[in-house]
N, C-alpha and C. Protein backbone atom coordinates (compact mmCIF):
# COMPACT_ATOMS: atom_id res chain seq x y z
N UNK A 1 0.83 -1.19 0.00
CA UNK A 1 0.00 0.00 0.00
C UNK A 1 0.87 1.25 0.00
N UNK A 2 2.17 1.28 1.13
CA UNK A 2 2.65 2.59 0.73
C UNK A 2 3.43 2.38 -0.41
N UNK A 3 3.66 1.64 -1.34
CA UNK A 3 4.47 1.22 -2.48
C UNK A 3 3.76 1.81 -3.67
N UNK A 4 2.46 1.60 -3.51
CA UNK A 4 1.55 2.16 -4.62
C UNK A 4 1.71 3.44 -3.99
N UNK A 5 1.43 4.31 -3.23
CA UNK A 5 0.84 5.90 -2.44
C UNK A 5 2.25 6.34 -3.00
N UNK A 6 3.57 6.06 -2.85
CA UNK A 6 4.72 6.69 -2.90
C UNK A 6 4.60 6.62 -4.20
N UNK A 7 4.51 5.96 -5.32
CA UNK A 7 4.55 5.64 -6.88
C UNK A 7 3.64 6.97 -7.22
N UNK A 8 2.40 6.84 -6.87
CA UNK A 8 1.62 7.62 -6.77
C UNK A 8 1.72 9.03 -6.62
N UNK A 9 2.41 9.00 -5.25
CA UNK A 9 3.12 10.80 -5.11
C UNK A 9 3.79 11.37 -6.41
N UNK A 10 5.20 10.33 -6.27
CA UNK A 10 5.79 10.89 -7.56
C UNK A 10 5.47 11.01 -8.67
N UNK A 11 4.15 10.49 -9.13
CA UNK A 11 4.03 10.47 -10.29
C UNK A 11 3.41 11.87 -10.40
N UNK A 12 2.19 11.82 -9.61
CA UNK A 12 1.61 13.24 -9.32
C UNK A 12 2.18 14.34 -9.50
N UNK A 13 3.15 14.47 -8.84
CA UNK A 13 4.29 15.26 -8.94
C UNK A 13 4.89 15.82 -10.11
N UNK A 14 5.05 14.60 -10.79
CA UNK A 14 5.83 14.68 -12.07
C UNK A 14 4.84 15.18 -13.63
N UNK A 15 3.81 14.30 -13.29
CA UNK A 15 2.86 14.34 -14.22
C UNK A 15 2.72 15.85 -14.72
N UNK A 16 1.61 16.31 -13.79
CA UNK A 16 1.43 17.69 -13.82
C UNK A 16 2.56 19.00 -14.78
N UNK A 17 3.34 18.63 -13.93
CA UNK A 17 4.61 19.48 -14.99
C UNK A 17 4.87 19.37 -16.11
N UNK A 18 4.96 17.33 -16.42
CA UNK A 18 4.56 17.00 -17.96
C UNK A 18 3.88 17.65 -18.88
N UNK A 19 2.45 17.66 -18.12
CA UNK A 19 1.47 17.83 -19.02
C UNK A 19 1.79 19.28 -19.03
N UNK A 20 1.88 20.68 -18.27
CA UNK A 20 2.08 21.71 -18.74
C UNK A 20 3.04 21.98 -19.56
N UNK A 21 4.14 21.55 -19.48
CA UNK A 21 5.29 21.38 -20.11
C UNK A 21 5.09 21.09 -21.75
N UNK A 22 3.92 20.04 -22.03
CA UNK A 22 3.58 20.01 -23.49
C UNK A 22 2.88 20.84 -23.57
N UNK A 23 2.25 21.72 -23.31
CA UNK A 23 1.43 22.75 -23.59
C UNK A 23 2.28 23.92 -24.28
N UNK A 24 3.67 23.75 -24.19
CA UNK A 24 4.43 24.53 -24.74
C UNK A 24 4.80 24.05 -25.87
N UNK A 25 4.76 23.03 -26.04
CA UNK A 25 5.39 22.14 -27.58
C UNK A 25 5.46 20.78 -27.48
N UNK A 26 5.46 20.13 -28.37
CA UNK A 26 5.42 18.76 -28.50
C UNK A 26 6.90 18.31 -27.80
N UNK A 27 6.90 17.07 -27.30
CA UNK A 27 7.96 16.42 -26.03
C UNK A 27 7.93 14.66 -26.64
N UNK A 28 9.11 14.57 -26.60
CA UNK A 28 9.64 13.13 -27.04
C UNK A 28 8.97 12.40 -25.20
N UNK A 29 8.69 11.02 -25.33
CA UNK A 29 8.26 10.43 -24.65
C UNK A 29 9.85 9.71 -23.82
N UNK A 30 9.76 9.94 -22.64
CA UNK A 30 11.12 9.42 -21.93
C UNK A 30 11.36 7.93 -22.16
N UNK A 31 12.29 7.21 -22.18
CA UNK A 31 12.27 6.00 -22.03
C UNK A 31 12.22 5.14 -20.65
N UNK A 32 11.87 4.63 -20.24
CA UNK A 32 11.80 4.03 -19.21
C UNK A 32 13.20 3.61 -18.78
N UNK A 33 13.02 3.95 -17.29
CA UNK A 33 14.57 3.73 -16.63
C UNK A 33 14.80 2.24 -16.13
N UNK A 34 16.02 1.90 -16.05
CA UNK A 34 16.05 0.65 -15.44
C UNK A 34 16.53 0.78 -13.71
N UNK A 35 16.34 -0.19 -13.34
CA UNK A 35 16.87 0.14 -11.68
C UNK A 35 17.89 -0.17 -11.51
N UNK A 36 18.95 0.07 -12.15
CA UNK A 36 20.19 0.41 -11.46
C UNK A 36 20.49 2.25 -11.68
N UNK A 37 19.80 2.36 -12.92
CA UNK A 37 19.10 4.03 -13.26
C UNK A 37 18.73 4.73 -11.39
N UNK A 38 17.95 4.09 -11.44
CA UNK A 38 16.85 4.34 -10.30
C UNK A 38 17.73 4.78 -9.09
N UNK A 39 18.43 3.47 -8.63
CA UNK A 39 19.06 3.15 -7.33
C UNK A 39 19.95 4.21 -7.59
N UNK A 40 21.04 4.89 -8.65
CA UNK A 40 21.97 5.73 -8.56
C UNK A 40 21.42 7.19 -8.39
N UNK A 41 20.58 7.19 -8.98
CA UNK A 41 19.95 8.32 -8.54
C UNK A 41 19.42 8.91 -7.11
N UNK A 42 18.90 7.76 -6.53
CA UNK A 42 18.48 7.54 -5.21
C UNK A 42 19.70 8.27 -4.20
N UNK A 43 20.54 7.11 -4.68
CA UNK A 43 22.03 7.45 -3.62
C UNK A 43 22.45 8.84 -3.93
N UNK A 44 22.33 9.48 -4.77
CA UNK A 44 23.21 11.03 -5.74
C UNK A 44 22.34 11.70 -4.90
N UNK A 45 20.89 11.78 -4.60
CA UNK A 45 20.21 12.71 -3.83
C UNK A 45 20.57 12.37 -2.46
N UNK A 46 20.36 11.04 -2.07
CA UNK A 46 20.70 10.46 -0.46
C UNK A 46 22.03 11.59 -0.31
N UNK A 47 23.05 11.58 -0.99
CA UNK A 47 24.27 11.98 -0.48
C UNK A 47 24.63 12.94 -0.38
N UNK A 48 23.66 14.01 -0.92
CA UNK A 48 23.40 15.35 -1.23
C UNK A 48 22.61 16.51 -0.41
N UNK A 49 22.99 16.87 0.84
CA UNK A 49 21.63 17.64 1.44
C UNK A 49 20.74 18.52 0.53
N UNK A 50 21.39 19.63 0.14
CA UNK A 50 20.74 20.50 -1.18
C UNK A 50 19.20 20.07 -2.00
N UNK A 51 20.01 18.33 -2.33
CA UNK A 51 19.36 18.16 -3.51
C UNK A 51 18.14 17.15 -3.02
N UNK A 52 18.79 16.43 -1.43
CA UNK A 52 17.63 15.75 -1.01
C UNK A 52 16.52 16.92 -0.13
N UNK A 53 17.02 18.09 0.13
CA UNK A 53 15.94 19.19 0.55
C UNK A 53 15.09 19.42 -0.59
N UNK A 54 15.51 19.62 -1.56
CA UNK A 54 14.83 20.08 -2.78
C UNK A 54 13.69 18.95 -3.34
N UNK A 55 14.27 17.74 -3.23
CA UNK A 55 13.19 16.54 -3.09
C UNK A 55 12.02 16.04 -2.15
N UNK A 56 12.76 16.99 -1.43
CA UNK A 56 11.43 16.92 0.08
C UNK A 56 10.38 18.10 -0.18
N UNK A 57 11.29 18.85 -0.86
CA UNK A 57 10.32 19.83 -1.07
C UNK A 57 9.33 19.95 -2.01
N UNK A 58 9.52 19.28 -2.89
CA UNK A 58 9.03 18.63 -3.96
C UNK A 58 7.67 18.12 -3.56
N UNK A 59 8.07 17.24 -2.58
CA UNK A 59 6.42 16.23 -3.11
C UNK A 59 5.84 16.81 -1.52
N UNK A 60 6.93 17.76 -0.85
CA UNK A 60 5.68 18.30 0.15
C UNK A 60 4.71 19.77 -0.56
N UNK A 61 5.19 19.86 -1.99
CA UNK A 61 3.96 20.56 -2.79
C UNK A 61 2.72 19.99 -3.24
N UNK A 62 2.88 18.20 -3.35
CA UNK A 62 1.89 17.66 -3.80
C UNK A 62 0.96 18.05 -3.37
N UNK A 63 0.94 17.97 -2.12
CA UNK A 63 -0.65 18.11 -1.38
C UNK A 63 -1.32 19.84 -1.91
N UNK A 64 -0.36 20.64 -1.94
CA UNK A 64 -1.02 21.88 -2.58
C UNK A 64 -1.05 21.58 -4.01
N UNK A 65 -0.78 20.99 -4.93
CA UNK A 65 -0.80 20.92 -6.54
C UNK A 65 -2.28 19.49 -6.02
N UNK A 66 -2.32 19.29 -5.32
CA UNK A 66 -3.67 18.63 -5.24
C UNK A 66 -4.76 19.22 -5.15
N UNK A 67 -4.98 20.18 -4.01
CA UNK A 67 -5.76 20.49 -3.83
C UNK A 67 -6.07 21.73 -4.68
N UNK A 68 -5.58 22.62 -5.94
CA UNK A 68 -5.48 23.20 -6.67
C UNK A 68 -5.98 22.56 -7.47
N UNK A 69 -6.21 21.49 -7.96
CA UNK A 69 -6.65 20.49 -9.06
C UNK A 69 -7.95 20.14 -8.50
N UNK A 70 -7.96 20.45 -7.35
CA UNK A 70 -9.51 19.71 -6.85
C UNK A 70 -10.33 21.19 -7.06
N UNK A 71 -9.88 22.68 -6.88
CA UNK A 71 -10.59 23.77 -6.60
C UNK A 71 -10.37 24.03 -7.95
N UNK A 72 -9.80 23.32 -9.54
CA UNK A 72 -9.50 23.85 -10.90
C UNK A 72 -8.82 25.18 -10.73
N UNK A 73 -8.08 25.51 -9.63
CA UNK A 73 -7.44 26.69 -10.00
C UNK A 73 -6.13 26.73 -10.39
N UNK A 74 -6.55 26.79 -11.97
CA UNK A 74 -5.55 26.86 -12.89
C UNK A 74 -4.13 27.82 -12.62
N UNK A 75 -4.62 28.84 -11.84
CA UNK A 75 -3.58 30.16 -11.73
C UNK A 75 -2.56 29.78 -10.89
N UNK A 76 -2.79 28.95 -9.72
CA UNK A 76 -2.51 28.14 -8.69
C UNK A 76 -1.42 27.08 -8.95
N UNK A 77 -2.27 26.43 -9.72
CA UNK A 77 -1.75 25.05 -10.13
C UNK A 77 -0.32 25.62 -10.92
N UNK A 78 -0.43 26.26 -11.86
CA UNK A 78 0.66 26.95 -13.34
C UNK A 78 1.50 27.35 -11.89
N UNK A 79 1.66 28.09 -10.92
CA UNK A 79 2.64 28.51 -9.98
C UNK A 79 3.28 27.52 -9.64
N UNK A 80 2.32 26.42 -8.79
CA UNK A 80 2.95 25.06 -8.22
C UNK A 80 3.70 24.51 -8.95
N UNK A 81 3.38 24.19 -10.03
CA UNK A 81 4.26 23.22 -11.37
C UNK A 81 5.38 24.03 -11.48
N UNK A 82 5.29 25.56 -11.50
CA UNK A 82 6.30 26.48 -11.55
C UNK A 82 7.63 25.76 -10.88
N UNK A 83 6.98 25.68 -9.76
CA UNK A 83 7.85 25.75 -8.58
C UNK A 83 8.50 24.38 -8.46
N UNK A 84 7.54 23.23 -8.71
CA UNK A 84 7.71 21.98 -8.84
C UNK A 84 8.75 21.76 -9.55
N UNK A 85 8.40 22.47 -10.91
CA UNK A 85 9.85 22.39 -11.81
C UNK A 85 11.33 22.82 -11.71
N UNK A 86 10.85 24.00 -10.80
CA UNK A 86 12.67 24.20 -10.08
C UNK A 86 13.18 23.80 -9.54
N UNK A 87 12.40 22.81 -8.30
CA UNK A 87 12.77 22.00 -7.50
C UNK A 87 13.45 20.83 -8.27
N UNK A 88 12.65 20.38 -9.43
CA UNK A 88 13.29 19.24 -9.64
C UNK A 88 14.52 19.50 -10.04
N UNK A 89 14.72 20.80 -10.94
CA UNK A 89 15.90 21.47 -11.48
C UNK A 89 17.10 21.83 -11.17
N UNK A 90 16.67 21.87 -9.63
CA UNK A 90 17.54 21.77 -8.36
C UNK A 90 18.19 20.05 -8.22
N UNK A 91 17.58 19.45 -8.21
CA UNK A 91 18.06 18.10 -8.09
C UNK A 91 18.63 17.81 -8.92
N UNK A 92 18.14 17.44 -10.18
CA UNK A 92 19.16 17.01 -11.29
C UNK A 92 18.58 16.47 -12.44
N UNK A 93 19.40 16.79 -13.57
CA UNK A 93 18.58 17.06 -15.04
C UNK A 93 18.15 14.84 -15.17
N UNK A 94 19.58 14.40 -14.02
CA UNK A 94 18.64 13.17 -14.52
C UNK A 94 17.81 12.84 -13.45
N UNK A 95 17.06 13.20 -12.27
CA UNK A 95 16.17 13.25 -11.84
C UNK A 95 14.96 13.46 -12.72
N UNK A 96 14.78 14.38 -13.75
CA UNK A 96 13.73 14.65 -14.40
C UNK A 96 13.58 13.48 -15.66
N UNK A 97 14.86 13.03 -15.68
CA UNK A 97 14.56 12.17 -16.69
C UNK A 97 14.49 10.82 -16.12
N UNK A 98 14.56 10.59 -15.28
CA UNK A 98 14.27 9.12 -14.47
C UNK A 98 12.79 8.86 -14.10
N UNK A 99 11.90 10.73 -13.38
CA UNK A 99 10.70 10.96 -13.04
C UNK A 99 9.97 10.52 -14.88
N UNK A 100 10.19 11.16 -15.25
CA UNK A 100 9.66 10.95 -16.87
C UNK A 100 9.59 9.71 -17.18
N UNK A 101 10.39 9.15 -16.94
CA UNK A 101 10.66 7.67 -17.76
C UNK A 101 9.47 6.80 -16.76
N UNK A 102 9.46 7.27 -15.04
CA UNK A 102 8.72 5.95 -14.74
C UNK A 102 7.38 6.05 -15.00
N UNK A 103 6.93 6.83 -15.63
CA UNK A 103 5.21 7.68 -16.33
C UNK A 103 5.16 6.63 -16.75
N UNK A 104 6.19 5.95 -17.55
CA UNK A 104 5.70 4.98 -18.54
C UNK A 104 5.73 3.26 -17.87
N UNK A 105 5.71 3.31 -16.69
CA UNK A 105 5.67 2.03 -15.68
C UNK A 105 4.75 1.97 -15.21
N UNK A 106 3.94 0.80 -15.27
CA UNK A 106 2.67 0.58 -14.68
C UNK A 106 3.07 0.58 -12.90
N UNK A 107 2.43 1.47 -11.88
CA UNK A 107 2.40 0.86 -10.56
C UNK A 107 2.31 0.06 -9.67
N UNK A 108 1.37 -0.81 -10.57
CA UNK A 108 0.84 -2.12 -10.04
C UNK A 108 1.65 -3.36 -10.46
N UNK A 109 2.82 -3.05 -11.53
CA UNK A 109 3.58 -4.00 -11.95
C UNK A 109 4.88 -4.70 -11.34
N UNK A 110 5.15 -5.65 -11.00
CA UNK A 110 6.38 -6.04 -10.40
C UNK A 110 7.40 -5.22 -10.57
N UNK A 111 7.47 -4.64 -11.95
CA UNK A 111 8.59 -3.29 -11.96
C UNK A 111 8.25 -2.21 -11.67
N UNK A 112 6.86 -1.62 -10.89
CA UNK A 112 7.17 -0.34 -10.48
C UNK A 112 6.83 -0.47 -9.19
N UNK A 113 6.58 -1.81 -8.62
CA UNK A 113 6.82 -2.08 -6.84
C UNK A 113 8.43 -1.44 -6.63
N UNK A 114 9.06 -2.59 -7.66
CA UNK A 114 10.50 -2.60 -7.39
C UNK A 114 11.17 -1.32 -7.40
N UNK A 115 10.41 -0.50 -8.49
CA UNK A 115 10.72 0.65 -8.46
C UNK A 115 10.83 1.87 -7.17
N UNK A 116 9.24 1.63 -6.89
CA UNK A 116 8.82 1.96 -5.22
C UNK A 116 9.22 1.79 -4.50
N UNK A 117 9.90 0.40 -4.41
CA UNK A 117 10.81 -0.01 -3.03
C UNK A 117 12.16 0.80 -2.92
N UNK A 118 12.53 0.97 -4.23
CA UNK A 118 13.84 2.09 -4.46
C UNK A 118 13.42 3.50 -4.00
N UNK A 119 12.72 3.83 -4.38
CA UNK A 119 12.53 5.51 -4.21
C UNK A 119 11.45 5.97 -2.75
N UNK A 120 11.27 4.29 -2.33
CA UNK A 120 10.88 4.79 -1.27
C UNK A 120 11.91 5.19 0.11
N UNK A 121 13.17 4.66 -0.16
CA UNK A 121 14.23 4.92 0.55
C UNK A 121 14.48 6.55 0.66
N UNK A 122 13.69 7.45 -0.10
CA UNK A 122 13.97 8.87 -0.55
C UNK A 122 13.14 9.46 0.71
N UNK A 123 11.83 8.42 0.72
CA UNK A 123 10.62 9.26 1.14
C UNK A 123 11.14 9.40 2.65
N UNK A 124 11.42 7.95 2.69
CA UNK A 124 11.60 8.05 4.31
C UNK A 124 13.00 8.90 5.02
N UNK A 125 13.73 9.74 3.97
CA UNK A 125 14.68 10.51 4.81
C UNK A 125 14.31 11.71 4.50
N UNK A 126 12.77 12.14 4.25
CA UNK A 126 11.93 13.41 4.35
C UNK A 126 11.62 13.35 5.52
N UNK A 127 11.83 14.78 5.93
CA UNK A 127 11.37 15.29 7.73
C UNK A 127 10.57 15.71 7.80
C-alpha cells in the first residue's frame, strides 16, 4: 500500500509538470529507466543535502498541486508546477529524466513495486 501511495506521489508530482510542459510544444516520450538508473539516482540525492531538501520539497507541494486540481485553479496550479519544476531542477537534469521515464511504468507492476521499493528509501529521509 505505501508502495503504490509513494509511486503515486511521484508520479503526481511529475505528471502535472509533464502535461504543462507540453502545452508549450510537443515532447519526445522518456524511455523508461532501469533500476540500477533508479538506485543511482536515489544514492546522488541520499548523499546530497541540497538536492535531497529540494526533493522533500518537492512532493511536500503535492498536497497543494492537489488540492489546486480539486478547486481547478488553474492560476494556482501553473505557480505550483512552476515551482515543482525548479525544485526538480535543483536536483538534477537526470532526476527529471528518471521521473519521466517511470510515467511509462505501470504501478501495479512487479517493476514499479520494485521501483517503489527504491525511491521509497527517498521518502523516508523526508522530515
Amino acid at each position: 500500500m505505501i508502495l503504490k501511495l509513494l509511486v503515486a506521489v511521484t508520479l503526481s508530482i511529475t505528471v502535472p509538470v509533464i502535461a504543462f510542459a507540453q502545452k508549450a510544444g510537443p515532447t519526445k516520450t522518456a524511455p523508461k529507466p532501469t533500476i540500477t538508473q533508479v538506485r543511482k539516482l536515489v544514492q546522488m540525492i541520499s548523499s546530497n543535502k541540497a538536492k535531497l531538501k529540494a526533493y522533500c520539497d518537492a512532493h511536500q507541494l503535492e498536497q497543494q498541486i492537489e488540492e489546486a486540481e480539486r478547486q481547478k485553479d488553474g492560476q494556482a496550479l501553473e505557480a505550483l508546477n512552476a515551482k515543482a519544476d525548479s525544485l526538480e531542477r535543483q536536483i538534477s537534469p537526470e532526476y527529471t529524466k528518471v521521473m519521466d521515464g517511470l510515467a511509462e511504468v505501470d504501478p501495479n507492476s512487479a517493476e514499479g513495486k520494485q521501483f517503489a521499493t527504491v525511491m521509497k528509501t527517498l521518502m523516508s529521509q523526508c522530515k
